[in-house]
C-alpha atoms as a PDB file:
ATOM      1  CA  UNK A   1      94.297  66.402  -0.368  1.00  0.00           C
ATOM      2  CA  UNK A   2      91.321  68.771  -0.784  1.00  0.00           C
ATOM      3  CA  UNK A   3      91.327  71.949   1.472  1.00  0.00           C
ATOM      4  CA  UNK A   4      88.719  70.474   3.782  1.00  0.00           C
ATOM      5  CA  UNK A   5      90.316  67.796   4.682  1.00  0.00           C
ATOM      6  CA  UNK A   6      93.869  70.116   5.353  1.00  0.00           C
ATOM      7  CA  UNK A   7      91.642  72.470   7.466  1.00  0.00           C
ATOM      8  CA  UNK A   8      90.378  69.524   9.053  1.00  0.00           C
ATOM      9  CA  UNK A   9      93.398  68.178  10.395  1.00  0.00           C
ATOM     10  CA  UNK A  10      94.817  71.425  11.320  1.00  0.00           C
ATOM     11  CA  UNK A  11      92.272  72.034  13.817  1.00  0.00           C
ATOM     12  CA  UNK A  12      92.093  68.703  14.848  1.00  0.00           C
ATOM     13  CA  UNK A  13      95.551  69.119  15.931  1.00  0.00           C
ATOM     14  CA  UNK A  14      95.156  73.050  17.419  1.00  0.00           C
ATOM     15  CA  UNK A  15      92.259  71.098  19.727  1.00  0.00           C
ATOM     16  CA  UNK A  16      93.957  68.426  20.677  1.00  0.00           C
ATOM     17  CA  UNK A  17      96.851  70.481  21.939  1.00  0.00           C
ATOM     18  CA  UNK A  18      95.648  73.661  22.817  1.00  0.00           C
ATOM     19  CA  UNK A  19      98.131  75.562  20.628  1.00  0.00           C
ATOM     20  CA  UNK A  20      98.092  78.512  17.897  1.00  0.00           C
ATOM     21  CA  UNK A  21      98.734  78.711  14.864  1.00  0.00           C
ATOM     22  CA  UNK A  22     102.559  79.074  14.804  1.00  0.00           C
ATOM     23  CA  UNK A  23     103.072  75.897  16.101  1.00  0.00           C
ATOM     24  CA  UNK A  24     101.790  73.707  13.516  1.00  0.00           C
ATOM     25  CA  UNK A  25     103.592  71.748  11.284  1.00  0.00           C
ATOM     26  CA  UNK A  26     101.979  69.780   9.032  1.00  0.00           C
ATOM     27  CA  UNK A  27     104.432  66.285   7.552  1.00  0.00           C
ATOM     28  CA  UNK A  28     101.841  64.924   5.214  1.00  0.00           C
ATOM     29  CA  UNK A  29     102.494  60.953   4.478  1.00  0.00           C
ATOM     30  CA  UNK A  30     102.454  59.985   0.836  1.00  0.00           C
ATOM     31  CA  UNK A  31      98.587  59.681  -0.127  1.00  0.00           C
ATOM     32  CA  UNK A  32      96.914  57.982   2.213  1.00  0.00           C
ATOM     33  CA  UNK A  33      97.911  55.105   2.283  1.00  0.00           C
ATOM     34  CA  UNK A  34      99.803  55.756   5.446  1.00  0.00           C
ATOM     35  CA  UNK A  35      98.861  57.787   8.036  1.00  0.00           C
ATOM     36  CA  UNK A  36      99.327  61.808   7.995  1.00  0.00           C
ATOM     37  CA  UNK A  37     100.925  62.669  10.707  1.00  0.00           C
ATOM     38  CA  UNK A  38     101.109  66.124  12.065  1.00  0.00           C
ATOM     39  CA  UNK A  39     103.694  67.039  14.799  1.00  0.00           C
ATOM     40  CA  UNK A  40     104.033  70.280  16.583  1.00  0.00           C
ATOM     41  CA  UNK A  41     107.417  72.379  18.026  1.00  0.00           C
ATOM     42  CA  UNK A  42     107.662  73.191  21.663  1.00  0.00           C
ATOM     43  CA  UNK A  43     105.499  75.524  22.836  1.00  0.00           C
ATOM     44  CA  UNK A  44     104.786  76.445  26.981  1.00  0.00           C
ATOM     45  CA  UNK A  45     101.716  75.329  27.516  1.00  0.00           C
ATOM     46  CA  UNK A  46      98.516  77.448  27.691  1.00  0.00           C
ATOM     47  CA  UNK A  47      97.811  79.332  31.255  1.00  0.00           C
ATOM     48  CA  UNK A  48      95.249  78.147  33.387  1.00  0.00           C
ATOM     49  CA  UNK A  49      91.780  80.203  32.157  1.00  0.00           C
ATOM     50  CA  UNK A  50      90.336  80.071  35.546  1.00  0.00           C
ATOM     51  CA  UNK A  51      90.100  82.927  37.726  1.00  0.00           C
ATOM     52  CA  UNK A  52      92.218  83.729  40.888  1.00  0.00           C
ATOM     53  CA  UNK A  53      89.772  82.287  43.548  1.00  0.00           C
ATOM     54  CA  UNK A  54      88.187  84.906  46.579  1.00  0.00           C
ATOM     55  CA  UNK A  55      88.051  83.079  48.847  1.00  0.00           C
ATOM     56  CA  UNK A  56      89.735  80.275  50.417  1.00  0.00           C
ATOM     57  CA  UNK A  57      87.975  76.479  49.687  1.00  0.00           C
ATOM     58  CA  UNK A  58      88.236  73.132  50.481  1.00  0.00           C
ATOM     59  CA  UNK A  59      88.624  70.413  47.620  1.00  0.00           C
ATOM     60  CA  UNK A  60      84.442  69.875  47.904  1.00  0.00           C
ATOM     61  CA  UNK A  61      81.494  70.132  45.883  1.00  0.00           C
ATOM     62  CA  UNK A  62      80.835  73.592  46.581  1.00  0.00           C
ATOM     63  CA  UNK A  63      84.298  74.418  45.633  1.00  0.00           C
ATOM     64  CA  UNK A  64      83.770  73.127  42.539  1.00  0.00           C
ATOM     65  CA  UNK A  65      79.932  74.475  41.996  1.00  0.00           C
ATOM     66  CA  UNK A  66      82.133  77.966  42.914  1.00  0.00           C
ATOM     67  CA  UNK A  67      84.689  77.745  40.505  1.00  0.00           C
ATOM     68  CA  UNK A  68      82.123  76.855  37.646  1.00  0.00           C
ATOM     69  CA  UNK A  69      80.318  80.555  38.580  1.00  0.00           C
ATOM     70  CA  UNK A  70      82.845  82.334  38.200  1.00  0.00           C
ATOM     71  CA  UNK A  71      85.202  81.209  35.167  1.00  0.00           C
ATOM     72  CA  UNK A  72      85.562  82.224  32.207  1.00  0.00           C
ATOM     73  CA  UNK A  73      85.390  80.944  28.896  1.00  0.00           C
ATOM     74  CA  UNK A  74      88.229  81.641  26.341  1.00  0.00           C
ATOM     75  CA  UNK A  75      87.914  83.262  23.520  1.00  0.00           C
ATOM     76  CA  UNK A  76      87.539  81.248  20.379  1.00  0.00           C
ATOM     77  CA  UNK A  77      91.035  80.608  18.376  1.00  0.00           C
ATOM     78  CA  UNK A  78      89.261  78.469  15.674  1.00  0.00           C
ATOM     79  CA  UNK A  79      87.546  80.152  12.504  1.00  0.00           C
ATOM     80  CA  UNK A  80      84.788  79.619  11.091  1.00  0.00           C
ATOM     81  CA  UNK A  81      86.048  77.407   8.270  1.00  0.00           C
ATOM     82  CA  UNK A  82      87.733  75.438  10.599  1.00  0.00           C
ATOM     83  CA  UNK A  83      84.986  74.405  12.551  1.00  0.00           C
ATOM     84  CA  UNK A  84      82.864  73.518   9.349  1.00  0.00           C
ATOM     85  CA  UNK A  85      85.686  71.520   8.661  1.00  0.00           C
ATOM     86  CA  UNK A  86      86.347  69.656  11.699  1.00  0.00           C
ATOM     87  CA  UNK A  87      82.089  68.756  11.342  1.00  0.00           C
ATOM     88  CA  UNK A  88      83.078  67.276   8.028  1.00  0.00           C
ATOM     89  CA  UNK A  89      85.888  65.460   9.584  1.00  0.00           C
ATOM     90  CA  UNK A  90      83.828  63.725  12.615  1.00  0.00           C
ATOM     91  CA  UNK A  91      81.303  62.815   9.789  1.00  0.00           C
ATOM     92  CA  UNK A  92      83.996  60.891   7.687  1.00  0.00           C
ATOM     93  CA  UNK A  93      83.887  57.190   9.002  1.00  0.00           C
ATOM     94  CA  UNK A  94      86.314  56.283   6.704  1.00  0.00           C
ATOM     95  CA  UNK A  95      89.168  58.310   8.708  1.00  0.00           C
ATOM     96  CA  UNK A  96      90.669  57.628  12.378  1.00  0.00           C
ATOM     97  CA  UNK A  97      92.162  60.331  14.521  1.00  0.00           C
ATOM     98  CA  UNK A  98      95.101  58.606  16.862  1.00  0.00           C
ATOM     99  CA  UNK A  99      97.676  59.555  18.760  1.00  0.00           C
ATOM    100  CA  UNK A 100     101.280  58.308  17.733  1.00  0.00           C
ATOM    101  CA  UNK A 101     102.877  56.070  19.111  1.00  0.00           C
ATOM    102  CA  UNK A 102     105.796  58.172  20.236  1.00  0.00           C
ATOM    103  CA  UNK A 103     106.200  62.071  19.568  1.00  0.00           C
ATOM    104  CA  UNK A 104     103.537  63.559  20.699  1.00  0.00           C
ATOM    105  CA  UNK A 105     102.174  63.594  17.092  1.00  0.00           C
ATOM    106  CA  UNK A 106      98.519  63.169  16.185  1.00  0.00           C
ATOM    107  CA  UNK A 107      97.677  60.950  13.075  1.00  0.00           C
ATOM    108  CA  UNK A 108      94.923  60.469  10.896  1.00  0.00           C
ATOM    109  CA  UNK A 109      95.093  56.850   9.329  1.00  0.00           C
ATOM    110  CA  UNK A 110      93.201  55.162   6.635  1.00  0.00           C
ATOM    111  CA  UNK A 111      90.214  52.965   8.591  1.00  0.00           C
ATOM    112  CA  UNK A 112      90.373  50.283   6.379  1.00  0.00           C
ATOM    113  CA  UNK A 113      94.410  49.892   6.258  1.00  0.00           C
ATOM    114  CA  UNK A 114      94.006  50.353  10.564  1.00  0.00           C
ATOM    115  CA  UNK A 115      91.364  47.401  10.412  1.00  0.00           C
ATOM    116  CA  UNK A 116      93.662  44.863   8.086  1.00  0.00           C
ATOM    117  CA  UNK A 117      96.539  45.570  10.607  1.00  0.00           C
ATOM    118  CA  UNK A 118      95.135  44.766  13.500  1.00  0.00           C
ATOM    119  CA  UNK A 119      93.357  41.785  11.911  1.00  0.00           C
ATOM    120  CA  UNK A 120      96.955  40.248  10.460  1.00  0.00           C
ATOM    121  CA  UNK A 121      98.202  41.274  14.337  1.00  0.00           C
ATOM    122  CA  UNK A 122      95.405  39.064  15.862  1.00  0.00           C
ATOM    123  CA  UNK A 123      95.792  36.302  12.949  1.00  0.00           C
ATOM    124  CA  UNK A 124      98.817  35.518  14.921  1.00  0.00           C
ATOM    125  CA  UNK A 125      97.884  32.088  16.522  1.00  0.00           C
ATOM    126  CA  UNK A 126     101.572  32.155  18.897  1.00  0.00           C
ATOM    127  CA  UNK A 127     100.458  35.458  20.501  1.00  0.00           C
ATOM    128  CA  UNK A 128      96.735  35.579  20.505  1.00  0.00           C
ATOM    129  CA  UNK A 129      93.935  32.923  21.005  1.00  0.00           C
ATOM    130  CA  UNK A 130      90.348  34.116  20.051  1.00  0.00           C
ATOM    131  CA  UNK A 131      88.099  33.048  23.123  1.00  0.00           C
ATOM    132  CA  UNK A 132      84.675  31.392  22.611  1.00  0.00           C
ATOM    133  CA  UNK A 133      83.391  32.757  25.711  1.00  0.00           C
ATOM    134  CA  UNK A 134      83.874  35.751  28.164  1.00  0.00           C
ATOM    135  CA  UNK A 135      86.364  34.824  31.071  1.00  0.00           C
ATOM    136  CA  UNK A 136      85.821  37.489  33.301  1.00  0.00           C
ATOM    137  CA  UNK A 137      83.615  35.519  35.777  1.00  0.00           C
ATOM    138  CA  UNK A 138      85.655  32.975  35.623  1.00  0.00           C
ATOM    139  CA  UNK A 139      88.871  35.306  36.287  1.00  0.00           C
ATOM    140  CA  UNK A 140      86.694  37.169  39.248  1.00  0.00           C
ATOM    141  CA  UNK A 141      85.695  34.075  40.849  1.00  0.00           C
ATOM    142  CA  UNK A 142      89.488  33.390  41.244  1.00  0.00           C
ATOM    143  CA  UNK A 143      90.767  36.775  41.885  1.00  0.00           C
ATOM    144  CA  UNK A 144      88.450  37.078  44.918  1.00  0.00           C
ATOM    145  CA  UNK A 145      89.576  33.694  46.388  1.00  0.00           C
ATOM    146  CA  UNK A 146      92.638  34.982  46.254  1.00  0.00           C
ATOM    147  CA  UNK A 147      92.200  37.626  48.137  1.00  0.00           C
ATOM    148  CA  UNK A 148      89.649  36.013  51.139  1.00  0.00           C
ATOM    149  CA  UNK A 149      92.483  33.360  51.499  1.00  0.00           C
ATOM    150  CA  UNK A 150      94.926  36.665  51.949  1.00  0.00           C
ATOM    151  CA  UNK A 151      92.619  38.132  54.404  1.00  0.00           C
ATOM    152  CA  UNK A 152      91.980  35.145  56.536  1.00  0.00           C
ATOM    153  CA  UNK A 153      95.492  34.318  56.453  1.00  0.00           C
ATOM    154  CA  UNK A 154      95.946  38.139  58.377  1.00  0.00           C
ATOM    155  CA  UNK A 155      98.155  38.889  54.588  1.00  0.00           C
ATOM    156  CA  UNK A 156      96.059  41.507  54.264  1.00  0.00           C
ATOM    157  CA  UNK A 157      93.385  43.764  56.255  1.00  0.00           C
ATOM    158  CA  UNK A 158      89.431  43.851  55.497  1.00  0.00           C
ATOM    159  CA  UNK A 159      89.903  47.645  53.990  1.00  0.00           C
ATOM    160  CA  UNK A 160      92.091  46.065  51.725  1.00  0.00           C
ATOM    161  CA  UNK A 161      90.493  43.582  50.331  1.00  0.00           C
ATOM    162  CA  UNK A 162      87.647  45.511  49.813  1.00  0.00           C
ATOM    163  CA  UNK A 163      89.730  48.080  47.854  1.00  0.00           C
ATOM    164  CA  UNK A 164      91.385  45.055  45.815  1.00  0.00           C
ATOM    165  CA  UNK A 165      87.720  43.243  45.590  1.00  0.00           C
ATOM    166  CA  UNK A 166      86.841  43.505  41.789  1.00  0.00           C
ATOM    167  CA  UNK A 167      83.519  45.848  41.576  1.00  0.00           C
ATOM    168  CA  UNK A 168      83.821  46.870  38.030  1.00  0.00           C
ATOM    169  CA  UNK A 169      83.505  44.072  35.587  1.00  0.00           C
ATOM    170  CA  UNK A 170      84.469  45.632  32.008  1.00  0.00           C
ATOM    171  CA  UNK A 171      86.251  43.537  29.611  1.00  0.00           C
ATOM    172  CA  UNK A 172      89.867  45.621  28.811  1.00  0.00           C
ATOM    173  CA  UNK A 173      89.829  47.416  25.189  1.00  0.00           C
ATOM    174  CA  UNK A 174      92.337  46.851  22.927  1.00  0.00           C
ATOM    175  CA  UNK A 175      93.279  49.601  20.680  1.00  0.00           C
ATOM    176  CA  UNK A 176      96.455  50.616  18.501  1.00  0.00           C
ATOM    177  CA  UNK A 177      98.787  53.691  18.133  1.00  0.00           C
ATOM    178  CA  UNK A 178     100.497  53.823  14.845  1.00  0.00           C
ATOM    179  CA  UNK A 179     104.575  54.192  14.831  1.00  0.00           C
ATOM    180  CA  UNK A 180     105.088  56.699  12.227  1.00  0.00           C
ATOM    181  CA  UNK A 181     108.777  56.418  12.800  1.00  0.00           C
ATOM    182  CA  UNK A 182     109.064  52.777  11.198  1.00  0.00           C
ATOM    183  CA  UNK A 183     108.695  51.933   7.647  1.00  0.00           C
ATOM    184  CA  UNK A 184     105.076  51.012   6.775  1.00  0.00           C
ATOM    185  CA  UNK A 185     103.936  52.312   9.665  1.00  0.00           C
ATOM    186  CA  UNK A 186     103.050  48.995  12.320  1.00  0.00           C
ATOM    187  CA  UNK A 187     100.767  49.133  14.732  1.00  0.00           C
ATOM    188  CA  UNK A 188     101.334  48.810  18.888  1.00  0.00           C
ATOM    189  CA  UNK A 189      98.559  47.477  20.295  1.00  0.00           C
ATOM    190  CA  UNK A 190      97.470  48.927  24.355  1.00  0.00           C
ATOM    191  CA  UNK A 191      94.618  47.220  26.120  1.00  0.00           C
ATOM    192  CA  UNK A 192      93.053  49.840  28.105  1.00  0.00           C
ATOM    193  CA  UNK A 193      92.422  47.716  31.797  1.00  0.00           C
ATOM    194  CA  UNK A 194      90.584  50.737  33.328  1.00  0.00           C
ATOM    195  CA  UNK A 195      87.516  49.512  35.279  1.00  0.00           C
ATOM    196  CA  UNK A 196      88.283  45.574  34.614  1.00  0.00           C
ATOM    197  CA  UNK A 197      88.431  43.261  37.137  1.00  0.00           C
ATOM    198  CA  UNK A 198      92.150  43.347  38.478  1.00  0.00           C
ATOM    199  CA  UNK A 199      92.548  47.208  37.676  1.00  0.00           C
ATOM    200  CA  UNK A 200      92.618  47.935  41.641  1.00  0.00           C
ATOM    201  CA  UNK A 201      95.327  44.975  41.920  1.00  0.00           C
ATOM    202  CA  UNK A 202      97.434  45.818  39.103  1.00  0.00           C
ATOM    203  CA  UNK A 203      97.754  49.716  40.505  1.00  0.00           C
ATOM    204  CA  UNK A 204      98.673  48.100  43.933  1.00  0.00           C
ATOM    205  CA  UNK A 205     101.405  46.147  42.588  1.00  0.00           C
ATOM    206  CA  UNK A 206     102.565  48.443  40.560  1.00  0.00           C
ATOM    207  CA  UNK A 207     103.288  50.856  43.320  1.00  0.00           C
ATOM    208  CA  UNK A 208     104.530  47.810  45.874  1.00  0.00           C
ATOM    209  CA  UNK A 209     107.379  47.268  42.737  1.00  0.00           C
ATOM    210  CA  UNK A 210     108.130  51.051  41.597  1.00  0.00           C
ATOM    211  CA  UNK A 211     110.552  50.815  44.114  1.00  0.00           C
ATOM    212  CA  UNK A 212     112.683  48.006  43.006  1.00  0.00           C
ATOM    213  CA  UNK A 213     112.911  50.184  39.562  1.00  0.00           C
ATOM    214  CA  UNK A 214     116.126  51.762  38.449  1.00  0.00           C
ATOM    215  CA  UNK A 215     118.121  49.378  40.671  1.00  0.00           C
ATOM    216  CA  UNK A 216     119.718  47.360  37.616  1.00  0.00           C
ATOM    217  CA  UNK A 217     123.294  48.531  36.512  1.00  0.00           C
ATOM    218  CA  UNK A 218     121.768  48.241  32.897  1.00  0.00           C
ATOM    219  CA  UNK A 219     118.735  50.132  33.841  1.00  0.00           C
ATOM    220  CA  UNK A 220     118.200  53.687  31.441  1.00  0.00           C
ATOM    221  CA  UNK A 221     115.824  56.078  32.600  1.00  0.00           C
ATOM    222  CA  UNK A 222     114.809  57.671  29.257  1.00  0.00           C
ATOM    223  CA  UNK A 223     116.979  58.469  26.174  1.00  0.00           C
ATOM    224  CA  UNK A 224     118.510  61.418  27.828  1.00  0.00           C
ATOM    225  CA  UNK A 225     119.940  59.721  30.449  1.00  0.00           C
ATOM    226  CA  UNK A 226     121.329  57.584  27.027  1.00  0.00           C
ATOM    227  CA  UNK A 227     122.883  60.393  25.654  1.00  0.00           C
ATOM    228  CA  UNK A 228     124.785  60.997  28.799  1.00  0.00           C
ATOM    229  CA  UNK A 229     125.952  57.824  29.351  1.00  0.00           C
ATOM    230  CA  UNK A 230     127.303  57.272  25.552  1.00  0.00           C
ATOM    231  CA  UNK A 231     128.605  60.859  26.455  1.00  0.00           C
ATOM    232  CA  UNK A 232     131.301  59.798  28.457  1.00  0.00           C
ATOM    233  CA  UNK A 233     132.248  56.645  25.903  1.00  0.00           C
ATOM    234  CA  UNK A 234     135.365  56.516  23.539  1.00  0.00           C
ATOM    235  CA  UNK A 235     134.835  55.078  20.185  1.00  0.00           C
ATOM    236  CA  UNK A 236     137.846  53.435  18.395  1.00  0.00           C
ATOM    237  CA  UNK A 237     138.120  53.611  14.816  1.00  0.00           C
ATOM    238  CA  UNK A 238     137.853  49.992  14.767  1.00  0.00           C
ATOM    239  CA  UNK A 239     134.342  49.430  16.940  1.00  0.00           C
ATOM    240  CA  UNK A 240     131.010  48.857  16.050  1.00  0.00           C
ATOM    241  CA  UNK A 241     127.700  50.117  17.953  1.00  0.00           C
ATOM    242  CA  UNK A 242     125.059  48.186  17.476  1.00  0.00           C
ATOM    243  CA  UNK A 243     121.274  49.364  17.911  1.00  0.00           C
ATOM    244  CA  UNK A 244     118.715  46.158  18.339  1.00  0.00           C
ATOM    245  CA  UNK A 245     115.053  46.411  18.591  1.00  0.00           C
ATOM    246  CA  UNK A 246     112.828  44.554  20.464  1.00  0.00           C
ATOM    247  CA  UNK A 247     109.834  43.237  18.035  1.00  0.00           C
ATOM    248  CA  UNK A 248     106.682  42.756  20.626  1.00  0.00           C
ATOM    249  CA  UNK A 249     108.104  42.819  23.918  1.00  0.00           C
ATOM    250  CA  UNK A 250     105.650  42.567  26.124  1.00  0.00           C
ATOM    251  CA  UNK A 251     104.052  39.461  24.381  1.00  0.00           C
ATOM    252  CA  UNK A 252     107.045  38.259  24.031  1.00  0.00           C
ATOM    253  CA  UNK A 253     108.444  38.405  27.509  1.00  0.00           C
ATOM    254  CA  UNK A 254     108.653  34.582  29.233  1.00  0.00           C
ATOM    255  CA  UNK A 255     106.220  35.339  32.077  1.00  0.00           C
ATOM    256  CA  UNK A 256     107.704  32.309  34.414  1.00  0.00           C
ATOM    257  CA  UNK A 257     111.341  33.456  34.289  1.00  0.00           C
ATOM    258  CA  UNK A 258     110.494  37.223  34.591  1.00  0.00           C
ATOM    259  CA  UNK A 259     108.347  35.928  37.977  1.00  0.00           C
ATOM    260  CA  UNK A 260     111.775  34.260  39.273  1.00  0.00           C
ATOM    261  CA  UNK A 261     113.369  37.543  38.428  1.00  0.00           C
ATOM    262  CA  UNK A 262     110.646  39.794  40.677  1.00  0.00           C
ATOM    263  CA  UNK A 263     110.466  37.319  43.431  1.00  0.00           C
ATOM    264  CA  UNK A 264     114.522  37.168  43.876  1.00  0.00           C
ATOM    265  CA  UNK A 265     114.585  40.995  43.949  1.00  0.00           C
ATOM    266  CA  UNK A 266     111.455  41.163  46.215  1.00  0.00           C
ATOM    267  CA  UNK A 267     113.420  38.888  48.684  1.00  0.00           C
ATOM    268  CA  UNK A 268     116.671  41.064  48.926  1.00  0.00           C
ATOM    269  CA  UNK A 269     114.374  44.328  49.211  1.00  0.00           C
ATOM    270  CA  UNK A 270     114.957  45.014  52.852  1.00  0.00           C
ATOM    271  CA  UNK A 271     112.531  47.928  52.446  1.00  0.00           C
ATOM    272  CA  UNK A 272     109.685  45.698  51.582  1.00  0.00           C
ATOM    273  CA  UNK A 273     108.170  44.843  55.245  1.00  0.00           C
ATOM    274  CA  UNK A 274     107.746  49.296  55.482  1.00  0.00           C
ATOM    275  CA  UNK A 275     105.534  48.613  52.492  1.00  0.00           C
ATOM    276  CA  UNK A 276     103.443  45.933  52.963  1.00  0.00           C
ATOM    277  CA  UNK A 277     102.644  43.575  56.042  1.00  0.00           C
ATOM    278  CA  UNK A 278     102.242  41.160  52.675  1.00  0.00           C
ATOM    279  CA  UNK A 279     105.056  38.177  52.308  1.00  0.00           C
ATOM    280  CA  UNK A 280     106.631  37.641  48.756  1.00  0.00           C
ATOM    281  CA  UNK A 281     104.444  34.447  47.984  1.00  0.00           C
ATOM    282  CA  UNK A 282     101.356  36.522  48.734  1.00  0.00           C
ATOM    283  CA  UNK A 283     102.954  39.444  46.230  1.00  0.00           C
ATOM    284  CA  UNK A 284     103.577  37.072  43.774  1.00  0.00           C
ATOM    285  CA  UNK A 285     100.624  35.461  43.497  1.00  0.00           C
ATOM    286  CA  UNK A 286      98.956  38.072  42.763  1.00  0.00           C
ATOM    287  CA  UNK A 287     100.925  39.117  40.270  1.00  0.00           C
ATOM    288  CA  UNK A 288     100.932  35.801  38.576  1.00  0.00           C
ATOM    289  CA  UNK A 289      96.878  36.090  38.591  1.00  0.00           C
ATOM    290  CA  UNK A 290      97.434  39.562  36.618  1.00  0.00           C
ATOM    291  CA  UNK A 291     100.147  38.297  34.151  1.00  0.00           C
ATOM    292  CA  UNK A 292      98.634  34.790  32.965  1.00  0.00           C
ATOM    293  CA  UNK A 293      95.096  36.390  32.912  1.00  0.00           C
ATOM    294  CA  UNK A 294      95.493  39.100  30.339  1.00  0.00           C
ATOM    295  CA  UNK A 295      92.634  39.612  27.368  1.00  0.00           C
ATOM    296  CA  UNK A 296      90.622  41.918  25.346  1.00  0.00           C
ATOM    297  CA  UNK A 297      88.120  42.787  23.273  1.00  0.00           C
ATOM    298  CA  UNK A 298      88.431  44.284  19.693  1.00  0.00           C
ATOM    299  CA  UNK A 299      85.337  44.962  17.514  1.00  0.00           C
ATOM    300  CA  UNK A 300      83.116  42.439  19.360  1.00  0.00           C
ATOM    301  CA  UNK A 301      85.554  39.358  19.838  1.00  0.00           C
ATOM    302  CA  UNK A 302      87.409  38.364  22.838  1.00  0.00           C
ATOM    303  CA  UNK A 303      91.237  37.513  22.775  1.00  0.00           C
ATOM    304  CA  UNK A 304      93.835  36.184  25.397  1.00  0.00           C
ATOM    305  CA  UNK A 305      97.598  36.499  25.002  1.00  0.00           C
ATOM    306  CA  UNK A 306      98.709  32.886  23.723  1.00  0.00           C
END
């Protein structure tokens, strides 16, 4: 690897998380055939650069208009040669900067190996269907009959329809994060629903079933909360732990039995009527609408899940 190219990714990481110099480590992968990943140790984050305010201001836009007058800019921690270097980087179309797919680790990965990865992901007929044509007036049309019949039915008020009603119209973006921590490093694929027709919905529903969350006897917070529970476990000489992976969960989750699962827990939720003046039929079909209507676009085709 030539020294622009090292210089290149080093800054590329110090930008993307505002850190010096001493906390860079750079884990190149062999060649590049993989991607070169480039992790970093914990460091507190960087201070706020703005000013102490003098005066007292509400969240407006003259607050903001004030706080643009009067801060500061940092002072540059980037060189010279590391600037000309991250210009050469932006200019090299045959390179993709992503974030990892777990560790906080920014990777740069071969375009070419990125685009035959995601092409054999998509070639698979069970879990994606390439659409002819764009569904989302099709999926609007439905979505918003949905939610009149809600409204006349007294489900749901007029303000909330009109915060559910789908303004935005974008098609979600699919994209990929590579796991470095796998052999041959696979690809996870994220569709990025932000400004797509049931975005508004899908936020809604999310926070009407946060609550139910965490309620499972089987249900681990985060790997932490693993450690503590294997913590207090005795291993004979004679047992075995076993680790299994999930290949593709989310496509691979059986949307009609997970719906059974939601709407029996929705129905013992005493809590539920504080939340919502909406009954679980209403809550579930809308959730069945997000679920069975889920596509994307990736370099100027249009997929659903299969």
């Amino acid at each position: 690897m030539d020294d622009g190219r090292f210089w290149g990714m080093l800054l590329m990481f110090r930008l993307l998380h505002l850190h010096h110099d001493d906390g860079v480590q750079l884990q190149p992968a062999s060649g590049m055939t993989g991607p070169v990943r480039m992790r970093r140790r914990k460091i507190g984050r960087c201070r706020s650069f703005l000013p102490m305010m003098p005066c007292h201001l509400n969240r407006t836009a003259s607050s903001s208009d004030c706080v643009m007058k009067t801060a500061k800019l940092p002072k540059s921690n980037i060189t010279k040669q590391e600037r000309d270097a991250l210009k050469e980087l932006r200019k090299d179309k045959n390179v993709l900067i992503l974030p990892a797919d777990k560790g906080k680790a920014t990777v740069l990965m071969d375009r070419t190996d990125y685009e035959e990865k995601v092409s054999v992901m998509l070639a698979d007929m069970k879990t994606y269907e390439k659409l002819p044509t764009d569904p989302t007036q099709k999926y609007k049309r439905k979505l918003v009959a949905i939610l009149t019949r809600l409204m006349k039915d007294s489900k749901i008020t007029e303000e909330q329809k009109n915060y559910l009603y789908p303004t935005a119209e974008n098609v979600p973006r699919m994209y990929c994060t590579p796991k470095i921590n796998k052999p041959g490093y696979p690809l996870r694929p994220i569709v990025d629903y932000t400004g797509s027709i049931g975005y508004n919905t899908s936020r809604a529903l999310a926070d009407l079933l946060a609550p139910l969350v965490g309620k499972s006897v089987h249900h681990m917070k985060n790997s932490k909360h693993l450690a503590e529970e294997m913590s207090t476990i005795l291993i004979e000489e004679d047992d075995m732990f076993l680790s299994h992976d999930v290949v593709s969960l989310f496509t691979n989750t059986p949307i009609s039995e997970t719906l059974d699962i939601i709407r029996r827990r929705l129905q013992e939720d005493r809590d539920l009527k504080n939340r919502t003046n909406l009954q679980v039929d209403g809550i579930l079909e809308l959730l069945s609408f997000i679920v069975t209507t889920t596509y994307f676009s990736f370099r100027g085709n249009i997929y659903s899940h299969g």
